[in-house]
N, C-alpha and C. Protein backbone atom coordinates (compact mmCIF):
# COMPACT_ATOMS: atom_id res chain seq x y z
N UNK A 1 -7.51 1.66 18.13
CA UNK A 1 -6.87 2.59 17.22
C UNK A 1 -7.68 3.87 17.15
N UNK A 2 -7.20 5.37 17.35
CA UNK A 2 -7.39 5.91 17.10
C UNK A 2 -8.29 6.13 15.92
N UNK A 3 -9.45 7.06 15.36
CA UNK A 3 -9.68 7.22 13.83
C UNK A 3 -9.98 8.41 13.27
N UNK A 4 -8.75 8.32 12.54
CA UNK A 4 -7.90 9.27 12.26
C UNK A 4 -7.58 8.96 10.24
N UNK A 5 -7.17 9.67 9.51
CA UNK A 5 -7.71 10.07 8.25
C UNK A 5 -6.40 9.61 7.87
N UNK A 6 -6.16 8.23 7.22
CA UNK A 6 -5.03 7.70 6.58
C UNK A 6 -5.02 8.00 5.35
N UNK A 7 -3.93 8.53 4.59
CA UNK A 7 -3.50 8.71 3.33
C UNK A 7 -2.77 7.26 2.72
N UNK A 8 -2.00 6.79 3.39
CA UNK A 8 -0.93 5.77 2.61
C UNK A 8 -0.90 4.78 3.75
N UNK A 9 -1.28 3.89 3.01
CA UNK A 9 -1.11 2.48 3.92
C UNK A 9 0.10 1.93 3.43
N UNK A 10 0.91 1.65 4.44
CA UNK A 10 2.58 1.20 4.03
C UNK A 10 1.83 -0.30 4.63
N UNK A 11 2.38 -1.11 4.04
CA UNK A 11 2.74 -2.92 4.03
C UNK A 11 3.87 -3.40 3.96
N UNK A 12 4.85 -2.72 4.53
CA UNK A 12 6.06 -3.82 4.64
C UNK A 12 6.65 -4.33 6.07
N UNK A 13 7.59 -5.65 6.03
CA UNK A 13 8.03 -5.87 7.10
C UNK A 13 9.12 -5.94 7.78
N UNK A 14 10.14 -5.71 6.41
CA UNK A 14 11.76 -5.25 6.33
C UNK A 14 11.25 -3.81 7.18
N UNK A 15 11.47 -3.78 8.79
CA UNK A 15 12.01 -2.03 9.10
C UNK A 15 13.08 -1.01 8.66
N UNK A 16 13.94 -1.67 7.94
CA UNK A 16 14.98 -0.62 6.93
C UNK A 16 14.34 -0.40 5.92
N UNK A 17 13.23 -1.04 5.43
CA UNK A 17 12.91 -0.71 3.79
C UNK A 17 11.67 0.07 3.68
N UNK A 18 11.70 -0.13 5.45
CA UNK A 18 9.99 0.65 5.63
C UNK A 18 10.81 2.15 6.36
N UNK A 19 11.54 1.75 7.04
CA UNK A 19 11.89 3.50 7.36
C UNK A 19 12.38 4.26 5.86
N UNK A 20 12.89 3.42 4.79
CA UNK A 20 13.64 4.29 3.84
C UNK A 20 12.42 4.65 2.90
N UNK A 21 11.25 4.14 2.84
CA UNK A 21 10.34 4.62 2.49
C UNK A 21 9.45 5.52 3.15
N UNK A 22 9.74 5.58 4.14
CA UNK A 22 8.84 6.45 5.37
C UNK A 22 9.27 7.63 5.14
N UNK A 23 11.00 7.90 5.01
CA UNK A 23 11.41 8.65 4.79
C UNK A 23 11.78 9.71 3.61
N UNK A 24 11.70 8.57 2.43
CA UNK A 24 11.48 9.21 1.24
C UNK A 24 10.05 10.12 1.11
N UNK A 25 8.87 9.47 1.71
CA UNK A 25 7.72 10.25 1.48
C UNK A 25 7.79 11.47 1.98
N UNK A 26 8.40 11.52 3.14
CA UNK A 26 8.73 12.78 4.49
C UNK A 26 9.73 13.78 3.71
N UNK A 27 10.01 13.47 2.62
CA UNK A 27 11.21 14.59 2.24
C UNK A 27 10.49 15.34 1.32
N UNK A 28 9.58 14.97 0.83
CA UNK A 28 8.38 15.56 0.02
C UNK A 28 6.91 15.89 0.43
N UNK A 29 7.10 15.68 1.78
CA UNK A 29 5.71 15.66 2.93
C UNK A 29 4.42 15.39 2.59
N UNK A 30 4.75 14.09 1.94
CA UNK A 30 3.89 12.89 1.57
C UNK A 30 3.22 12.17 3.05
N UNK A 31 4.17 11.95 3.92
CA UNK A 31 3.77 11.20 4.96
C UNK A 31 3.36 11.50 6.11
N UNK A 32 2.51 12.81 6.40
CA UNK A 32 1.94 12.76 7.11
C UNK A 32 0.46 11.98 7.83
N UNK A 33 0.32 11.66 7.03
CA UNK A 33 -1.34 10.64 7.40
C UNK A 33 -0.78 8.98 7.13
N UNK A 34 0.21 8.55 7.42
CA UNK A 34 0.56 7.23 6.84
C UNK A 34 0.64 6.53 7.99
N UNK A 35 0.02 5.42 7.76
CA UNK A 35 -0.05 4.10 8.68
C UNK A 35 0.96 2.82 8.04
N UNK A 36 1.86 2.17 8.97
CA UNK A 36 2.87 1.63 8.48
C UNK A 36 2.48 0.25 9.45
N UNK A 37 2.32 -0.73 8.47
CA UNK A 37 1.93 -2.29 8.81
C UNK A 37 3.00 -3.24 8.73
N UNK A 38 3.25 -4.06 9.43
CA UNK A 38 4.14 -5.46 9.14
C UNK A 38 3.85 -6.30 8.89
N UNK A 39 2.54 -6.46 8.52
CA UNK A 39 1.93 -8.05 8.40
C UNK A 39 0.62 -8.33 7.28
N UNK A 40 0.53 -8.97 6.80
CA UNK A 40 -0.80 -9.66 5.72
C UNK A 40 -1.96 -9.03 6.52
N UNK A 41 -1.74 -9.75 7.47
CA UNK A 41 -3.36 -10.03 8.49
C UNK A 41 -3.49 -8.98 9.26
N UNK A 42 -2.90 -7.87 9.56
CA UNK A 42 -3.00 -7.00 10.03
C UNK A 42 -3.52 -6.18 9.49
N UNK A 43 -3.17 -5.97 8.07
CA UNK A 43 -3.25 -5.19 6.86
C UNK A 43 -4.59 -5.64 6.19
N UNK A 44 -5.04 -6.72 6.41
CA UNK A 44 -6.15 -6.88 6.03
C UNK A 44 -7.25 -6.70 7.19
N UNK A 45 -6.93 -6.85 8.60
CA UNK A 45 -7.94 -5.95 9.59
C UNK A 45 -8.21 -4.59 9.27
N UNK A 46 -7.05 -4.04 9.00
CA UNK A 46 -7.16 -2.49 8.93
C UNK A 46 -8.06 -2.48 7.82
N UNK A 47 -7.31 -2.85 6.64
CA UNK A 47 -8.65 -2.37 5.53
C UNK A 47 -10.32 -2.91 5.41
N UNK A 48 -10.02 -3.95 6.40
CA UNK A 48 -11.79 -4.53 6.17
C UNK A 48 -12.33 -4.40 7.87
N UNK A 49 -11.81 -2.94 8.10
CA UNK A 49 -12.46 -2.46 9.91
C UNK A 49 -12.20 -3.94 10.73
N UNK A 50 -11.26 -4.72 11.08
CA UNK A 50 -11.35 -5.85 11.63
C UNK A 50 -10.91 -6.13 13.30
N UNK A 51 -10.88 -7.02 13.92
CA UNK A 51 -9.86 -7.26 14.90
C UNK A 51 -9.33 -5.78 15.91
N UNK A 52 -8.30 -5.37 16.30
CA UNK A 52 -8.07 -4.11 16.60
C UNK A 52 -8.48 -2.96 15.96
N UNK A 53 -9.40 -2.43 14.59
CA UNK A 53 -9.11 -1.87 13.65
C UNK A 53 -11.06 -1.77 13.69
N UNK A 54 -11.66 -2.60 14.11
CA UNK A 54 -13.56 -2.76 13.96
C UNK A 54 -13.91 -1.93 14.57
N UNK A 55 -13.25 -0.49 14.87
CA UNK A 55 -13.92 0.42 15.91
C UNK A 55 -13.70 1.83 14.73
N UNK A 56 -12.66 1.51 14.07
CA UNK A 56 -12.43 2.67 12.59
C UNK A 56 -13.62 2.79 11.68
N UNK A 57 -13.60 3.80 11.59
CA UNK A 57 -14.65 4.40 10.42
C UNK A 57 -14.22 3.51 8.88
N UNK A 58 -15.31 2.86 8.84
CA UNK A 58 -14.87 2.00 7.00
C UNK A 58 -15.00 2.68 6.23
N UNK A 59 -15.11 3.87 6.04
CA UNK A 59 -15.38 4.61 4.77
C UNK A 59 -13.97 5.24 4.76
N UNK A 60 -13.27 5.13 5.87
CA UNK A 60 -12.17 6.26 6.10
C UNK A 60 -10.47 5.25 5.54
N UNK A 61 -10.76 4.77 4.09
CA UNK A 61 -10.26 4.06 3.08
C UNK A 61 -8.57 4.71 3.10
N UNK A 62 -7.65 4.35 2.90
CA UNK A 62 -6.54 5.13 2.07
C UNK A 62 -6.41 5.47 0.87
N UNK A 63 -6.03 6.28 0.41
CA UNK A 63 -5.37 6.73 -0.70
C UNK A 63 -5.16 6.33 -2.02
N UNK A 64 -3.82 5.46 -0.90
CA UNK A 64 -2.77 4.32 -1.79
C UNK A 64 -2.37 3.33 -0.84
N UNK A 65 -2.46 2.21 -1.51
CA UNK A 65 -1.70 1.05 -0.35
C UNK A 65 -0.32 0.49 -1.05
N UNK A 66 0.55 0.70 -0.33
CA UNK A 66 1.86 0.49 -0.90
C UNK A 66 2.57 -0.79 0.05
N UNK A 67 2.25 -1.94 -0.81
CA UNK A 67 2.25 -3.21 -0.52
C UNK A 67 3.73 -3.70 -0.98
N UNK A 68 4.14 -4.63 -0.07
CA UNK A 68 5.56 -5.29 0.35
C UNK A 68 4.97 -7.15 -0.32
N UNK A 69 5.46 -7.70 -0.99
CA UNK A 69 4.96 -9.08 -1.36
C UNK A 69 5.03 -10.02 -0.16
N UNK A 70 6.07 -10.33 0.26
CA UNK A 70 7.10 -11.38 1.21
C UNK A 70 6.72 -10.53 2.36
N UNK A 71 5.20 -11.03 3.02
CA UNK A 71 4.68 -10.89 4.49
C UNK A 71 4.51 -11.19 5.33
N UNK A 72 4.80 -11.66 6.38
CA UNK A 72 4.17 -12.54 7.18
C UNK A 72 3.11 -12.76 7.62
N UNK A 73 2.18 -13.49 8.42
CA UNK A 73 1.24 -14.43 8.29
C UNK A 73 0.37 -14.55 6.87
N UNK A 74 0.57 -13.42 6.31
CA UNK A 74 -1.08 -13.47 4.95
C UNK A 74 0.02 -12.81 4.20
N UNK A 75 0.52 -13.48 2.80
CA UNK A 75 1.96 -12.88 1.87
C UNK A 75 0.94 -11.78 1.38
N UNK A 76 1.68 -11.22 0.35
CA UNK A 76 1.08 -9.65 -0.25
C UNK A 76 0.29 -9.70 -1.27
N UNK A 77 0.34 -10.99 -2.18
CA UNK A 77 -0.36 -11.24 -3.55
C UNK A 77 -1.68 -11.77 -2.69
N UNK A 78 -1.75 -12.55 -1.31
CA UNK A 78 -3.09 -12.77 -1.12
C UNK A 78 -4.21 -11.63 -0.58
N UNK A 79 -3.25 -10.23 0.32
CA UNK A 79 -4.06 -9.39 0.68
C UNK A 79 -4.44 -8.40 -0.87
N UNK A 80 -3.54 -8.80 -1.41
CA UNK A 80 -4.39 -7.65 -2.52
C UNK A 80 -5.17 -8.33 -3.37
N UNK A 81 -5.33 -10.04 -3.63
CA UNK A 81 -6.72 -10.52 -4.06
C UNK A 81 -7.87 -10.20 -3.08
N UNK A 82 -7.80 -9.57 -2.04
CA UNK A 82 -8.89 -9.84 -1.44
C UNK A 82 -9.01 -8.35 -0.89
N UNK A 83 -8.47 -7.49 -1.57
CA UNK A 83 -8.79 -6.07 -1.50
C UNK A 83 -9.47 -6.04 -2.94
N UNK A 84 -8.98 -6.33 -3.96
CA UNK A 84 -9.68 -6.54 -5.51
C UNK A 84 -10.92 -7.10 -5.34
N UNK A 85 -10.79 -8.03 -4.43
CA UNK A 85 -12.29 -9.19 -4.54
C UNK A 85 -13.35 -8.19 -4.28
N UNK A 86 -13.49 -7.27 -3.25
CA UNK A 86 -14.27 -6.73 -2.85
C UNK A 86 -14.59 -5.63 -3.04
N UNK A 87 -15.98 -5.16 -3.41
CA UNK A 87 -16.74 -4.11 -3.72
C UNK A 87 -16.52 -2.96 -3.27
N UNK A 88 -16.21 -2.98 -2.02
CA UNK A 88 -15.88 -2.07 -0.81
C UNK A 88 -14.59 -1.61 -1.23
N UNK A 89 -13.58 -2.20 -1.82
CA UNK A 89 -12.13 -1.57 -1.38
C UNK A 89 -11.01 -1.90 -2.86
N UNK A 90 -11.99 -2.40 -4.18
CA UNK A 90 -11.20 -2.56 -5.04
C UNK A 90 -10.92 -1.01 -6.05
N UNK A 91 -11.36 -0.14 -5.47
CA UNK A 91 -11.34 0.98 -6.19
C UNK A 91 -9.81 1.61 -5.69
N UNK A 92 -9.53 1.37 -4.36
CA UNK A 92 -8.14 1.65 -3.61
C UNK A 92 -7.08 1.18 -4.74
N UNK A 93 -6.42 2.09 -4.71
CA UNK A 93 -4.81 1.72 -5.30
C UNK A 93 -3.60 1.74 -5.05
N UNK A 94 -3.62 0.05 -5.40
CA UNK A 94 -2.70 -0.60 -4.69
C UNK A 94 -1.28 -0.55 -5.73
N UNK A 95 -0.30 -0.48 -4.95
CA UNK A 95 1.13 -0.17 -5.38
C UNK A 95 2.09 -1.64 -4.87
N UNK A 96 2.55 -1.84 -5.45
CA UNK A 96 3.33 -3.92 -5.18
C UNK A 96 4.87 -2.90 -5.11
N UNK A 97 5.92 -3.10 -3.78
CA UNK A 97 6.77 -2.18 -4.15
C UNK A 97 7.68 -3.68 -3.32
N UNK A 98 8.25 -4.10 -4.06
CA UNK A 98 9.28 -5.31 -4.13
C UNK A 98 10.65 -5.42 -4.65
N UNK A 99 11.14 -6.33 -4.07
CA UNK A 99 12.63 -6.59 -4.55
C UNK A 99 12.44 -7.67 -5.92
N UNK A 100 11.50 -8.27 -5.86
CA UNK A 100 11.35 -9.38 -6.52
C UNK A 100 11.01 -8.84 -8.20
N UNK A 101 11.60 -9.47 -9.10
CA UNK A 101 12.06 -9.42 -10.16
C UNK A 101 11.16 -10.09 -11.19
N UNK A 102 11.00 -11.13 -10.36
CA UNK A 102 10.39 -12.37 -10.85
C UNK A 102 8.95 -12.14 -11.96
N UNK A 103 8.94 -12.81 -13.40
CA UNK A 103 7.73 -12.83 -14.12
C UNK A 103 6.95 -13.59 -13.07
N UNK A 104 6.91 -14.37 -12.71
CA UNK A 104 5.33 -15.03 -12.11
C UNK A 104 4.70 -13.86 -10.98
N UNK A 105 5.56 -13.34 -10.54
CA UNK A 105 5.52 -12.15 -9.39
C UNK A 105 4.65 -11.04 -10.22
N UNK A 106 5.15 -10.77 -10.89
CA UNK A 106 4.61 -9.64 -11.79
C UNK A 106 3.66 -9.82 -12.46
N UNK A 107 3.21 -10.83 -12.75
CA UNK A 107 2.20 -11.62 -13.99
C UNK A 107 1.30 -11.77 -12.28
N UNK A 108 1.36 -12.61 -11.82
CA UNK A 108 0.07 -12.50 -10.49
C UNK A 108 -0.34 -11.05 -9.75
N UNK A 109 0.89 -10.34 -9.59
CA UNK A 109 0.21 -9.25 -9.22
C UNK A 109 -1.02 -8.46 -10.17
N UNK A 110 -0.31 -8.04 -11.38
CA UNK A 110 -1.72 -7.40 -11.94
C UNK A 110 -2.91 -8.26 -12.99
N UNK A 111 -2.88 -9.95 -12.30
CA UNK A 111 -3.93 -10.54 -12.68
C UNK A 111 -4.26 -10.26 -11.67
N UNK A 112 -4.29 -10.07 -10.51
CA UNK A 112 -5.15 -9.73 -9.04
C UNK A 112 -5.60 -8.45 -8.92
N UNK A 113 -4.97 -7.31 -9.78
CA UNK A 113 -5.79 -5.96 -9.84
C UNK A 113 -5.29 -5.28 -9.41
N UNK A 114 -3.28 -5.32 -9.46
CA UNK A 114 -2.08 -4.28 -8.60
C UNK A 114 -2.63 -3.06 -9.57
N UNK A 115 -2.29 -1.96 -9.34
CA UNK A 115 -2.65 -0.52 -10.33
C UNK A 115 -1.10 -0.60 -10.25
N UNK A 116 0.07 -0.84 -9.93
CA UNK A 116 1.55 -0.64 -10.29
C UNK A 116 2.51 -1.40 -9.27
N UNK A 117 3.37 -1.92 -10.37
CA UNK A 117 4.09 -2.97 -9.74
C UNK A 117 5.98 -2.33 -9.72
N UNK A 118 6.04 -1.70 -8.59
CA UNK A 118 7.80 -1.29 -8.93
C UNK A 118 8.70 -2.81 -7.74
N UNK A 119 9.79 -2.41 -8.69
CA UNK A 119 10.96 -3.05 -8.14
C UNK A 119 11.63 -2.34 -7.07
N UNK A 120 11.77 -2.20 -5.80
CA UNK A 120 12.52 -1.72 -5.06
C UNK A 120 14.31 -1.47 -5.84
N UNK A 121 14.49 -0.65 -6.06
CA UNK A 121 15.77 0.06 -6.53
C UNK A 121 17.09 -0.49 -5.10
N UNK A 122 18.23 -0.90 -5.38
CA UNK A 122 18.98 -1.34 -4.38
C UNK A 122 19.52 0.18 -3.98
N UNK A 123 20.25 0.85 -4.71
CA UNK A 123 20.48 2.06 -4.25
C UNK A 123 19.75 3.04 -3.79
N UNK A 124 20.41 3.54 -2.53
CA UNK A 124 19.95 4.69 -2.07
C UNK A 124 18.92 5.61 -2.67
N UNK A 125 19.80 5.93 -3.17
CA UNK A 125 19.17 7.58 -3.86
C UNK A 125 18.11 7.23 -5.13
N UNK A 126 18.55 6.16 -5.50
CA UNK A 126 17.47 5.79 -6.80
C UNK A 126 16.28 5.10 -6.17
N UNK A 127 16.42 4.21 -4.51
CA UNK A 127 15.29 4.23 -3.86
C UNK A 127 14.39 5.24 -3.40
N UNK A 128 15.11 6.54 -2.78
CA UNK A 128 14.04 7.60 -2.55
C UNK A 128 13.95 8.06 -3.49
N UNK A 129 14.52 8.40 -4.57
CA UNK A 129 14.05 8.86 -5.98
C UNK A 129 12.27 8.18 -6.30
N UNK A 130 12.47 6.97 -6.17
CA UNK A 130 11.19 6.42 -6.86
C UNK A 130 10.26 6.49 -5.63
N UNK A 131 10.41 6.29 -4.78
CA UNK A 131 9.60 6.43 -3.69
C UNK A 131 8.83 7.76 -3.79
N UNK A 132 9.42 9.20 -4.25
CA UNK A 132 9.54 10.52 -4.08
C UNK A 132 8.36 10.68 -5.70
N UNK A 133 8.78 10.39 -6.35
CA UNK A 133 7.81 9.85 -7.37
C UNK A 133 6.44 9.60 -7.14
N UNK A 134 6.98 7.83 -6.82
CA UNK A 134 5.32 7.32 -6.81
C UNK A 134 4.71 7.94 -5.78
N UNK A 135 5.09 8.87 -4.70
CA UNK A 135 4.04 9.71 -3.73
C UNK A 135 3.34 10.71 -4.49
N UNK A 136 4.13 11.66 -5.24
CA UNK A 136 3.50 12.87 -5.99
C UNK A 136 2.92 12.38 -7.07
N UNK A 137 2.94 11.31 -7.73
CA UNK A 137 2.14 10.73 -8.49
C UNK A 137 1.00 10.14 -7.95
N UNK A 138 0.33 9.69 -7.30
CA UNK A 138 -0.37 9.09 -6.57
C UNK A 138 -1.08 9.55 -5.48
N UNK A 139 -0.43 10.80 -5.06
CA UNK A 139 -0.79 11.43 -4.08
C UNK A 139 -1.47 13.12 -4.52
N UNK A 140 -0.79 13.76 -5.33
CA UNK A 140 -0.88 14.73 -6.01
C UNK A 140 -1.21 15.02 -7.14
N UNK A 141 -1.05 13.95 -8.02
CA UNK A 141 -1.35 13.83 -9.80
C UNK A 141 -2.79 13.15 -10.38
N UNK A 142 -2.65 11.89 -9.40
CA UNK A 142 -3.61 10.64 -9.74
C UNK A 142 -5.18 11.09 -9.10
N UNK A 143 -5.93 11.16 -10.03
CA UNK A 143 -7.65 11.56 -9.61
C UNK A 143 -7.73 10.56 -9.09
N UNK A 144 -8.38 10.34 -7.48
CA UNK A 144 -8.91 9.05 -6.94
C UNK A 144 -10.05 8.59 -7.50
N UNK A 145 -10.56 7.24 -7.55
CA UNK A 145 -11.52 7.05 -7.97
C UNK A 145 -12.61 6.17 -6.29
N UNK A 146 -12.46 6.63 -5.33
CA UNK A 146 -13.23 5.76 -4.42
C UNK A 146 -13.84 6.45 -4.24
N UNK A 147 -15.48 5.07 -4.39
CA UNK A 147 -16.71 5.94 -4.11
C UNK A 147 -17.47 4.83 -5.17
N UNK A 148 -18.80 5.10 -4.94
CA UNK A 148 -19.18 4.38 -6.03
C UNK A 148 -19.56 4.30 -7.32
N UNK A 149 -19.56 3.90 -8.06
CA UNK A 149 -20.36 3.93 -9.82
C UNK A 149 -21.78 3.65 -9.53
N UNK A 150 -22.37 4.62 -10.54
CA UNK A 150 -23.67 4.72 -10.61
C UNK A 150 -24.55 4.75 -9.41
């Protein structure tokens, strides 16, 4: 992999739900620095320099990680315990952007340390609406905090 200065780590594995988010960011030119993942374990190479990914600069962190739950090989509630777990990468903020509705869904995500949990919107326009949002919020509004204390 190239290393190269990621803003937004996308985590999903629906390709319609990842282009309609790809695209929502792009209409507000959010997405230029965005790396777009399909998988748990992939997503967890990338963020902990691993596997294809151990040749990237580790300091060279994202942004925001905008996490999909329902992943394949490694689901989404386990890569973001183990972005929280660690010293290195719990300062990153992580975004849970799901269809899932569900209290236990929601109740595990921010016992694991989600910074925001949205519902994927079924409609169109109310999907890039929020998408269009949480970029300029997060991208433009939100003071990062990575780096260390004290």
């Amino acid at each position: 992999m190239e290393d190269r200065y990621i803003d937004i780590l996308l985590v999903e594995d629906n390709p319609y739900e990842a282009q309609l988010t790809i695209a929502g960011l792009e209409e507000h030119n959010l997405a230029r620095n965005l790396l777009h993942i399909n998988d748990g374990a992939e997503a967890l190479d990338f963020i902990f320099s691993k596997g294809q990914y151990s040749r990237k600069n580790g300091r060279n962190e994202p942004k925001i990680i905008l996490l999909d739950l329902n992943l394949p090989k490694i689901g989404g509630l386990e890569v973001l315990r183990q972005i929280k777990a660690d010293e290195q990468t719990r300062s990153i903020p992580v975004i849970i952007l799901s269809s899932s509705k569900e209290d236990v869904d929601v109740i595990c995500g921010y016992h694991h340390g989600v910074n925001s949990y949205i519902v994927k919107p079924v409609e169109f326009n109310l999907f890039n609406k929020a998408i269009a949002d949480l970029g300029m919020y997060w991208m433009l509004l939100n003071q990062s905090s990575i780096g260390r204390c004290g």
